[in-house]
PDB file of N, CA and C in Angstrom:
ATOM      1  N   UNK A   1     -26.244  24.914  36.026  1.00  0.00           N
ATOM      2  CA  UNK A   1     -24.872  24.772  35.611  1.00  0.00           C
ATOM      3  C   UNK A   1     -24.506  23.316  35.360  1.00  0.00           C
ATOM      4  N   UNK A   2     -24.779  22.070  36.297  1.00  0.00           N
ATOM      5  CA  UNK A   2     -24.787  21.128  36.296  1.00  0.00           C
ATOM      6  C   UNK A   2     -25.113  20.583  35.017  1.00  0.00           C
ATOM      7  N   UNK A   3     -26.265  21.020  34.160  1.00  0.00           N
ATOM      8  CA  UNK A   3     -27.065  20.120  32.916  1.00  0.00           C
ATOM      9  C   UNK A   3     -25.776  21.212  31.938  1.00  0.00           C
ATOM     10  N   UNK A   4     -25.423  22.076  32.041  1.00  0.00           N
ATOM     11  CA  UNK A   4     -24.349  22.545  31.048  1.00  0.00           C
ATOM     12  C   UNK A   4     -23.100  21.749  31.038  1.00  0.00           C
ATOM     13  N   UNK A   5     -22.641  21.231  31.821  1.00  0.00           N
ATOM     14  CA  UNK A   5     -21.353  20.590  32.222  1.00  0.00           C
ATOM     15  C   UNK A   5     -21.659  19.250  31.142  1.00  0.00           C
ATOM     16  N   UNK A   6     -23.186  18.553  31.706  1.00  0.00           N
ATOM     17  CA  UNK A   6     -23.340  17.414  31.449  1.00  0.00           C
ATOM     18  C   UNK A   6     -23.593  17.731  29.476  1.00  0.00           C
ATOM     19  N   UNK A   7     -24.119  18.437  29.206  1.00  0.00           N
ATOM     20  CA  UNK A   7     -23.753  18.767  27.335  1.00  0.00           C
ATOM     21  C   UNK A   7     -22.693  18.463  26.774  1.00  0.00           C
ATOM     22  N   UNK A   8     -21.671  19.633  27.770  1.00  0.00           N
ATOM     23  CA  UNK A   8     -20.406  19.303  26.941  1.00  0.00           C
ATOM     24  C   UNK A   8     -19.750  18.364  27.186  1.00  0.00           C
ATOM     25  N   UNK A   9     -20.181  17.956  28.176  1.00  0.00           N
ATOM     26  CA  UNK A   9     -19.571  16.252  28.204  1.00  0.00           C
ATOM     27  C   UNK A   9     -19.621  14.923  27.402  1.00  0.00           C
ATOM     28  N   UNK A  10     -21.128  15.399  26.733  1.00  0.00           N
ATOM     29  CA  UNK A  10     -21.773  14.069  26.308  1.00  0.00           C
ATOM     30  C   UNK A  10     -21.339  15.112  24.439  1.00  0.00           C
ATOM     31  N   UNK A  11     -21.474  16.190  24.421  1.00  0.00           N
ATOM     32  CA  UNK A  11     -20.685  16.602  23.146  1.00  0.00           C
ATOM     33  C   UNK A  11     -19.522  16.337  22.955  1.00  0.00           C
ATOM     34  N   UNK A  12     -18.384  16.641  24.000  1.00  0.00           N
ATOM     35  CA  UNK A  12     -17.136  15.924  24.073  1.00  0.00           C
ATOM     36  C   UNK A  12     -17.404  14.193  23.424  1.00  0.00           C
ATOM     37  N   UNK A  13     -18.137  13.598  24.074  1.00  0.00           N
ATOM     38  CA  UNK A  13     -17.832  12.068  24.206  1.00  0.00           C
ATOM     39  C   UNK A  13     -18.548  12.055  22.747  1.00  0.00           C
ATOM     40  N   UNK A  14     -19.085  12.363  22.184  1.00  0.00           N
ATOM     41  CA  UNK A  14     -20.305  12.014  21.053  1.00  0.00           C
ATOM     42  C   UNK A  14     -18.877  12.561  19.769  1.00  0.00           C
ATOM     43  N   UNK A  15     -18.306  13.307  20.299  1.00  0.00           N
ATOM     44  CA  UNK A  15     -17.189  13.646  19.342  1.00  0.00           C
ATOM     45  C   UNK A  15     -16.032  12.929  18.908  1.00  0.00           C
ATOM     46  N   UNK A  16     -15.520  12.623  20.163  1.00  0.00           N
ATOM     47  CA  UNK A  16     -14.846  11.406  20.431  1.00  0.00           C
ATOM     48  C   UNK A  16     -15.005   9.910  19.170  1.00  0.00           C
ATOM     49  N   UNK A  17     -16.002   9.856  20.115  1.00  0.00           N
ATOM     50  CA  UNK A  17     -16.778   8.529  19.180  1.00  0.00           C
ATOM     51  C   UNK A  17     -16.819   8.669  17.787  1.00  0.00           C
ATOM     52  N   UNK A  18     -17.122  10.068  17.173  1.00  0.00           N
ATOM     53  CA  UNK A  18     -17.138   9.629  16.068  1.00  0.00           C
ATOM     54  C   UNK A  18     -16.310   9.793  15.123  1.00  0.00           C
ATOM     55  N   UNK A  19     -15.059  10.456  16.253  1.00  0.00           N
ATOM     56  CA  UNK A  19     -13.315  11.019  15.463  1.00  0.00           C
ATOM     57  C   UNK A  19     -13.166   9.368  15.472  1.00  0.00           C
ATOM     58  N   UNK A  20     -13.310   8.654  16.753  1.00  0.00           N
ATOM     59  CA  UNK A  20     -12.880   7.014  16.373  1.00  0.00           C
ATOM     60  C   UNK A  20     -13.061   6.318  15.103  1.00  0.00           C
ATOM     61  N   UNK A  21     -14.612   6.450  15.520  1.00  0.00           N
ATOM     62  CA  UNK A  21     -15.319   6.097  14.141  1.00  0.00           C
ATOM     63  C   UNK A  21     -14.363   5.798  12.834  1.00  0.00           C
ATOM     64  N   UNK A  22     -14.505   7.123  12.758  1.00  0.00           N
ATOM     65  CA  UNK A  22     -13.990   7.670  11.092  1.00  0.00           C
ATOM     66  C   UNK A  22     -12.918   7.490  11.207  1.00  0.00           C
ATOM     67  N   UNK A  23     -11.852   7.354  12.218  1.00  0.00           N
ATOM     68  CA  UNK A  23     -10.770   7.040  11.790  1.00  0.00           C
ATOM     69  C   UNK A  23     -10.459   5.505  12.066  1.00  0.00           C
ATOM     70  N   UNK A  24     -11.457   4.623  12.089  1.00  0.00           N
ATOM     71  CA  UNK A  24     -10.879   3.134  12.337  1.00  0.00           C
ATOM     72  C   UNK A  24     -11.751   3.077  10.469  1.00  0.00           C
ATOM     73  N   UNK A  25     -12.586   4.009  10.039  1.00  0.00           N
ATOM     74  CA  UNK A  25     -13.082   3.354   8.674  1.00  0.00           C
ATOM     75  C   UNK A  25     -12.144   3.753   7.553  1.00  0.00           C
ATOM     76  N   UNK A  26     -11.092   4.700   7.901  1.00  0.00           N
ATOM     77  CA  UNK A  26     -10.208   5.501   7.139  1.00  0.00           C
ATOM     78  C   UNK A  26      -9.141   4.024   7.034  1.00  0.00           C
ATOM     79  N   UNK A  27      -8.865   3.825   8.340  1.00  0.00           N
ATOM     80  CA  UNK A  27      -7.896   2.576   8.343  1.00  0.00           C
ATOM     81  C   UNK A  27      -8.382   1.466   7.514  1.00  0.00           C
ATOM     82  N   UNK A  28      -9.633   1.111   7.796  1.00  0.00           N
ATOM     83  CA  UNK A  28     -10.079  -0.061   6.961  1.00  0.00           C
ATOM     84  C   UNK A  28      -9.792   0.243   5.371  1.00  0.00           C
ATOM     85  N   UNK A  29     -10.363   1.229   4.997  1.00  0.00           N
ATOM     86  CA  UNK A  29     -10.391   2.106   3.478  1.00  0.00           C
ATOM     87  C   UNK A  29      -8.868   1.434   3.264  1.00  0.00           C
ATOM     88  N   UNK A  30      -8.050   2.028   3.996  1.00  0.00           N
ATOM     89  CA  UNK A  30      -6.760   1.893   3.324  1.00  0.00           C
ATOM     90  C   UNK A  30      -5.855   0.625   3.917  1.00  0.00           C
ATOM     91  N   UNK A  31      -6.632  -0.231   4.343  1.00  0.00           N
ATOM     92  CA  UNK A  31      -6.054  -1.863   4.607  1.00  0.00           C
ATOM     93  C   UNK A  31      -6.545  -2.277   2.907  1.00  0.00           C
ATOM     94  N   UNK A  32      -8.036  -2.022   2.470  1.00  0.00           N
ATOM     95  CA  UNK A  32      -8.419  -2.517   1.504  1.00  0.00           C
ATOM     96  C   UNK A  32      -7.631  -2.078   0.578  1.00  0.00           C
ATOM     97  N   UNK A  33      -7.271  -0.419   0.269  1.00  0.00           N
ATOM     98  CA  UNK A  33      -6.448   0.106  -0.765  1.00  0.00           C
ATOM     99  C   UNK A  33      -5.066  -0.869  -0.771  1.00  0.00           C
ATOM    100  N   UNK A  34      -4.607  -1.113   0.358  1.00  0.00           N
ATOM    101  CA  UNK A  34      -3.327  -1.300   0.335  1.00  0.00           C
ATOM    102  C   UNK A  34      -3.367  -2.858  -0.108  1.00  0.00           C
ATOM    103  N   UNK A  35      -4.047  -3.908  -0.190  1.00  0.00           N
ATOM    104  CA  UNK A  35      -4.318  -5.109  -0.740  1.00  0.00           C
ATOM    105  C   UNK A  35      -4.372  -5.201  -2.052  1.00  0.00           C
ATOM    106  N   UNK A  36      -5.349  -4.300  -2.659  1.00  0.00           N
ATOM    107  CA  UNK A  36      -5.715  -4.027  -4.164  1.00  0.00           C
ATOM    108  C   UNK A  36      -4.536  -3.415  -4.385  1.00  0.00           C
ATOM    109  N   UNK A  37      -3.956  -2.471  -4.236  1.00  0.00           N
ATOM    110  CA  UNK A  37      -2.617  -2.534  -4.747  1.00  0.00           C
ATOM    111  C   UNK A  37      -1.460  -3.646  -4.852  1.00  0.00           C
ATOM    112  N   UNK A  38      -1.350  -4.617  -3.804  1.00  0.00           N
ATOM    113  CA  UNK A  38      -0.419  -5.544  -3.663  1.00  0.00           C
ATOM    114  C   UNK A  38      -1.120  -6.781  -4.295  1.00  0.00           C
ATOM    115  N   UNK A  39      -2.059  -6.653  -4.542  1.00  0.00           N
ATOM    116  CA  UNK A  39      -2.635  -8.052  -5.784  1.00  0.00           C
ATOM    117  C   UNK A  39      -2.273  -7.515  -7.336  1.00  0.00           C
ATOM    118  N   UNK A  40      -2.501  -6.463  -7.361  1.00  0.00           N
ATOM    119  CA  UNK A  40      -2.529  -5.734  -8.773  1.00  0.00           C
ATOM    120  C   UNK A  40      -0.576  -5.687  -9.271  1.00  0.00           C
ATOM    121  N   UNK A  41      -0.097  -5.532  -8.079  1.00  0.00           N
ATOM    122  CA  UNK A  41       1.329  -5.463  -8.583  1.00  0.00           C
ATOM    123  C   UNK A  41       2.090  -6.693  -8.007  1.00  0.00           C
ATOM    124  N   UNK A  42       1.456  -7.396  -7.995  1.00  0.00           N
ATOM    125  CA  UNK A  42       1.629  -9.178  -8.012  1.00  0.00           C
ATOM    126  C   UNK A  42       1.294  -9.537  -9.527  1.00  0.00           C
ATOM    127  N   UNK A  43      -0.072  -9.032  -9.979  1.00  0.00           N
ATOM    128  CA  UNK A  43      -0.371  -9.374 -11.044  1.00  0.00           C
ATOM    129  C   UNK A  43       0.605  -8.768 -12.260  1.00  0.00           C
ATOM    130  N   UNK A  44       0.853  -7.817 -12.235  1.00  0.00           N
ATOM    131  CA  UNK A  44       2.420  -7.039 -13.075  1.00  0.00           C
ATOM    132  C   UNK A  44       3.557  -8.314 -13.112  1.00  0.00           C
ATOM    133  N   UNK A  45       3.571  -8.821 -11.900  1.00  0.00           N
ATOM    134  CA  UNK A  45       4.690  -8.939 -11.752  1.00  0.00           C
ATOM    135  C   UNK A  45       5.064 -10.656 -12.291  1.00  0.00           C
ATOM    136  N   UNK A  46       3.839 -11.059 -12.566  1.00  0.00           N
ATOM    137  CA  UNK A  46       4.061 -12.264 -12.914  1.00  0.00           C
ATOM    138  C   UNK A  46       3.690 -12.274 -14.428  1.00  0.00           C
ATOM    139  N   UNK A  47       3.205 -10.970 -14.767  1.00  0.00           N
ATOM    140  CA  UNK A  47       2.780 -11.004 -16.034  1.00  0.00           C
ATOM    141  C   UNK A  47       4.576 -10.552 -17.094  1.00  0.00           C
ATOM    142  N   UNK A  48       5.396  -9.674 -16.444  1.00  0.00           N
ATOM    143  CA  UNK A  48       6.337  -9.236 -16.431  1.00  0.00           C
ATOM    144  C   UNK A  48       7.433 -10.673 -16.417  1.00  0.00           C
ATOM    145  N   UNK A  49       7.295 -11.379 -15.233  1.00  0.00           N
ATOM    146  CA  UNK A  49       7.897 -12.745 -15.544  1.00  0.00           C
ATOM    147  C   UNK A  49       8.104 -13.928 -16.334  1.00  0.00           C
ATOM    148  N   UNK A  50       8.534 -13.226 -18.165  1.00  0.00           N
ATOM    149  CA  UNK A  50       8.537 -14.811 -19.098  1.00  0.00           C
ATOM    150  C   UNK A  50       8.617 -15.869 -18.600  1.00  0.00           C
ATOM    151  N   UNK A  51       9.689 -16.373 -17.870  1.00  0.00           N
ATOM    152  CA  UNK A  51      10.619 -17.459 -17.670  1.00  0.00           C
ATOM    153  C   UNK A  51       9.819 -18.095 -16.697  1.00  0.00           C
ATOM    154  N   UNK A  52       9.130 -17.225 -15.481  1.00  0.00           N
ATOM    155  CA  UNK A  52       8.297 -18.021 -14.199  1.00  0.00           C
ATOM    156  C   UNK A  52       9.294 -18.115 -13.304  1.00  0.00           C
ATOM    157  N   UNK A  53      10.328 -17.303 -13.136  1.00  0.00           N
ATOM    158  CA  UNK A  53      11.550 -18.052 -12.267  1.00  0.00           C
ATOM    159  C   UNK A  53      11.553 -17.430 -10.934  1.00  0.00           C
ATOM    160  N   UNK A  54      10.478 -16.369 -10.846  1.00  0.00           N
ATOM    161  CA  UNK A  54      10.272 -15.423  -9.613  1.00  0.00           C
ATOM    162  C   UNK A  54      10.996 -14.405  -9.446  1.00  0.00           C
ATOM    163  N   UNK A  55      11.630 -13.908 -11.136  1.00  0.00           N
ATOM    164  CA  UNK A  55      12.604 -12.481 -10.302  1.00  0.00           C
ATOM    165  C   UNK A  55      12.367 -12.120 -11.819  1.00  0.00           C
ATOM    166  N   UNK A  56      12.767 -10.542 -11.828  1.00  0.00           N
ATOM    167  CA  UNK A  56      12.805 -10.079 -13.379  1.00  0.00           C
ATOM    168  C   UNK A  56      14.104  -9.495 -13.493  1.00  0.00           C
ATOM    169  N   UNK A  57      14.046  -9.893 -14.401  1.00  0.00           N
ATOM    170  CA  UNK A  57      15.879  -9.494 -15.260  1.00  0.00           C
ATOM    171  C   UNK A  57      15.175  -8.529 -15.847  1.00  0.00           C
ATOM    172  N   UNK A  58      16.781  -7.590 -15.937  1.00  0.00           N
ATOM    173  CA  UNK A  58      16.129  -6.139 -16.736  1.00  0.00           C
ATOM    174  C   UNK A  58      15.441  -6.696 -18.306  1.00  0.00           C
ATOM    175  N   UNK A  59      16.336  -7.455 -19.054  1.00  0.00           N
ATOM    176  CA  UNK A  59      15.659  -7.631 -20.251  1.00  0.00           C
ATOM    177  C   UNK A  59      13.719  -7.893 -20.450  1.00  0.00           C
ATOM    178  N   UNK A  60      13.466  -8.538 -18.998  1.00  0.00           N
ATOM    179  CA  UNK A  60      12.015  -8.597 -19.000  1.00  0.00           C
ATOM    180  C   UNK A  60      11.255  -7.811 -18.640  1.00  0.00           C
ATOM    181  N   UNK A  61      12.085  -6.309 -18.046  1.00  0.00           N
ATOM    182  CA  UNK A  61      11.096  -4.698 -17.689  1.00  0.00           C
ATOM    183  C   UNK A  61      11.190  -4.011 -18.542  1.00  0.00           C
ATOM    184  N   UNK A  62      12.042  -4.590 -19.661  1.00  0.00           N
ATOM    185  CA  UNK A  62      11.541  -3.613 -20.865  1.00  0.00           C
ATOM    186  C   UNK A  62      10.619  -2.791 -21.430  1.00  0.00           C
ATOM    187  N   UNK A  63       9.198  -3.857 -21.201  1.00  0.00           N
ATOM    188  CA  UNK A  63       7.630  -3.285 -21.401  1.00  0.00           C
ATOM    189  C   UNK A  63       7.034  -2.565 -20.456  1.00  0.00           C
ATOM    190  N   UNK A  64       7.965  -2.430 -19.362  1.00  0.00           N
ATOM    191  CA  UNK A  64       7.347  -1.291 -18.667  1.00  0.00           C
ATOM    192  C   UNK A  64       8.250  -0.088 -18.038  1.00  0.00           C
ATOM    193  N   UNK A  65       8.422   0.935 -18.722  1.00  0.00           N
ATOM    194  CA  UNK A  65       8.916   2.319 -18.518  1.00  0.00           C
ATOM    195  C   UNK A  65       9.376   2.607 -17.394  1.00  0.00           C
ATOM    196  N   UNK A  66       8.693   2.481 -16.118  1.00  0.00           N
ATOM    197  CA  UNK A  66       8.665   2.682 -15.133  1.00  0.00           C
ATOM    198  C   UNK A  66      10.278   1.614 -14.146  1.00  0.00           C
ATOM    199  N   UNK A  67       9.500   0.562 -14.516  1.00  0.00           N
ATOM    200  CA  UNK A  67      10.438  -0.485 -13.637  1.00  0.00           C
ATOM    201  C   UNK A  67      12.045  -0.167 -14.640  1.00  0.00           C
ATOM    202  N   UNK A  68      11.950  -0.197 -15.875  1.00  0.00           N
ATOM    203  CA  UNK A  68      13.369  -0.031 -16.330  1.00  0.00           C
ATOM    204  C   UNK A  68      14.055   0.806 -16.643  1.00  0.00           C
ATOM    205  N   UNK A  69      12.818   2.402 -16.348  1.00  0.00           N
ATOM    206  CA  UNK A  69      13.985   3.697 -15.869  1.00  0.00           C
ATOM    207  C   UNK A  69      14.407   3.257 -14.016  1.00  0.00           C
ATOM    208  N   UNK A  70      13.947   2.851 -13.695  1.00  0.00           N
ATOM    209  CA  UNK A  70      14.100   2.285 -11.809  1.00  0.00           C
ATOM    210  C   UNK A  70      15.130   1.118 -11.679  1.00  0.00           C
ATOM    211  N   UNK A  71      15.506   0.833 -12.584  1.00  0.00           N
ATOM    212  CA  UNK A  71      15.610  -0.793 -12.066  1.00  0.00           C
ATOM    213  C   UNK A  71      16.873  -0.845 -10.871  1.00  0.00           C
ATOM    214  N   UNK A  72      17.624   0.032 -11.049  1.00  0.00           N
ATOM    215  CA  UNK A  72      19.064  -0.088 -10.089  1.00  0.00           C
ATOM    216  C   UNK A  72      18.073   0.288  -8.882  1.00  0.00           C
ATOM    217  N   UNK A  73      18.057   1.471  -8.664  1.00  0.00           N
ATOM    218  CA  UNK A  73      17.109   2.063  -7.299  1.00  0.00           C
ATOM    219  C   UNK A  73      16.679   0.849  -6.643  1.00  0.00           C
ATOM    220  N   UNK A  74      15.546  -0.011  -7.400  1.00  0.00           N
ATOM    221  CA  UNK A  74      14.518  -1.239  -7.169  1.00  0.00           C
ATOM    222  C   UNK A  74      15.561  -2.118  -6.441  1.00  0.00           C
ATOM    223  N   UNK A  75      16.388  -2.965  -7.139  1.00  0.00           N
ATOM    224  CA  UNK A  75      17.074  -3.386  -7.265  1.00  0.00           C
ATOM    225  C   UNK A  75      18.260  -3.357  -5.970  1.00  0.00           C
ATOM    226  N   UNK A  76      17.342  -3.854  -4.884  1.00  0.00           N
ATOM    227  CA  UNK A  76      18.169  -3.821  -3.671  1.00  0.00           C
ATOM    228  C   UNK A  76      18.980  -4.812  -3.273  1.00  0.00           C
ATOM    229  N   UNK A  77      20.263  -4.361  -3.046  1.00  0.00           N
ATOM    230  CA  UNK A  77      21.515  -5.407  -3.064  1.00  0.00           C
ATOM    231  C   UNK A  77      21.798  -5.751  -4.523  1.00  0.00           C
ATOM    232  N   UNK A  78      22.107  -5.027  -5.328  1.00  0.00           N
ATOM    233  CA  UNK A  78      23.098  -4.865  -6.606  1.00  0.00           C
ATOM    234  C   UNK A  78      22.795  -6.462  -7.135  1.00  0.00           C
ATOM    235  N   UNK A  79      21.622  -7.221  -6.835  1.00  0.00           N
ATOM    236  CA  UNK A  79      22.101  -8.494  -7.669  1.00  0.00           C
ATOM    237  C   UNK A  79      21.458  -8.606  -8.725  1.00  0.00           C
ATOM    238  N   UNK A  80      20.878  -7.594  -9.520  1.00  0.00           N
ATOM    239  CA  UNK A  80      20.939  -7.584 -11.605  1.00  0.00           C
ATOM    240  C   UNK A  80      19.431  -8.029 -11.414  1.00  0.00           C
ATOM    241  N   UNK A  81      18.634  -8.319 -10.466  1.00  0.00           N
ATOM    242  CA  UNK A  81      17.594  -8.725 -10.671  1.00  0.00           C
ATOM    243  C   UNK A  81      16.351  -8.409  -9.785  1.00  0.00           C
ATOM    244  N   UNK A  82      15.233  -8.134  -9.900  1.00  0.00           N
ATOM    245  CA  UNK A  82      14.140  -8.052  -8.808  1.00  0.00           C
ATOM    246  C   UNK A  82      13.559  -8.811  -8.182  1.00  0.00           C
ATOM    247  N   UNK A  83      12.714  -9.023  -7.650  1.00  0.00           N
ATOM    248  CA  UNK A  83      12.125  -9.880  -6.601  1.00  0.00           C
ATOM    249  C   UNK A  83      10.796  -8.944  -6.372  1.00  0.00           C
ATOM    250  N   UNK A  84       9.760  -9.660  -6.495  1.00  0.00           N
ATOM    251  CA  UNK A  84       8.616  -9.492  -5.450  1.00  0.00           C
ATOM    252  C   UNK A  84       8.802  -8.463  -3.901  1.00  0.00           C
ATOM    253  N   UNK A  85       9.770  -8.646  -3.211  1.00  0.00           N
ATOM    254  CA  UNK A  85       9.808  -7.774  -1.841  1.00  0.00           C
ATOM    255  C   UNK A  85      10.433  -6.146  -2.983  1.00  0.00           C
ATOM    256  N   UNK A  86      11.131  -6.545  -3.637  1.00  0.00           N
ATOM    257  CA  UNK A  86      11.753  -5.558  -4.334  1.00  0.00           C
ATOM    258  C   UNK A  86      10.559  -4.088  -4.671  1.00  0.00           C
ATOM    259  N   UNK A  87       9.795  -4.589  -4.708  1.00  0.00           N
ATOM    260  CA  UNK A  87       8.732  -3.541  -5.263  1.00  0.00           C
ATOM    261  C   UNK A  87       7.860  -3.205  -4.365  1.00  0.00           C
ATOM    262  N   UNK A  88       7.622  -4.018  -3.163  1.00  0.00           N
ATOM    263  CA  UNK A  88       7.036  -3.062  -2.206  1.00  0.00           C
ATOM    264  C   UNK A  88       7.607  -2.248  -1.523  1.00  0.00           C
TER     265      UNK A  88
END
């Protein structure tokens, strides 16, 4: 009975370990996802920026569908313009 106990113990623990596992590589996966996204919409966002002034006026989301059916929503605290925090 003893060497049965000790199975499911070491099956328990072997399970354990590798629910950890997989879920600290799931986290990593999506530290990396979540970077490549926030470089990529950095890169929008300065490409989106004529002027360089660090914010986009609606006239400059024109070229993209998305941001200028959004722009009020985005557009936190009513001040006519976006920002970088604005979009994450």
């Amino acid at each position: 009975m003893v060497p049965a106990i000790r199975r499911i113990a070491c099956s328990l623990a072997g399970g354990l370990l590798l629910a950890s596992v997989g879920g600290a590589l799931l986290a990593a996966q999506a530290a990396d996802e979540l970077e490549v996204y926030q470089q990529r919409l950095g890169q929008l966002f300065r490409q989106l920026d004529r002027n360089g002034d660090g914010r986009l006026e609606r006239d400059e989301v024109r070229a993209n569908a998305y941001l200028q059916r959004h722009f009020e929503r985005l557009d936190r605290g009513g001040k006519g313009y976006l920002v970088p925090g604005d979009l994450r």
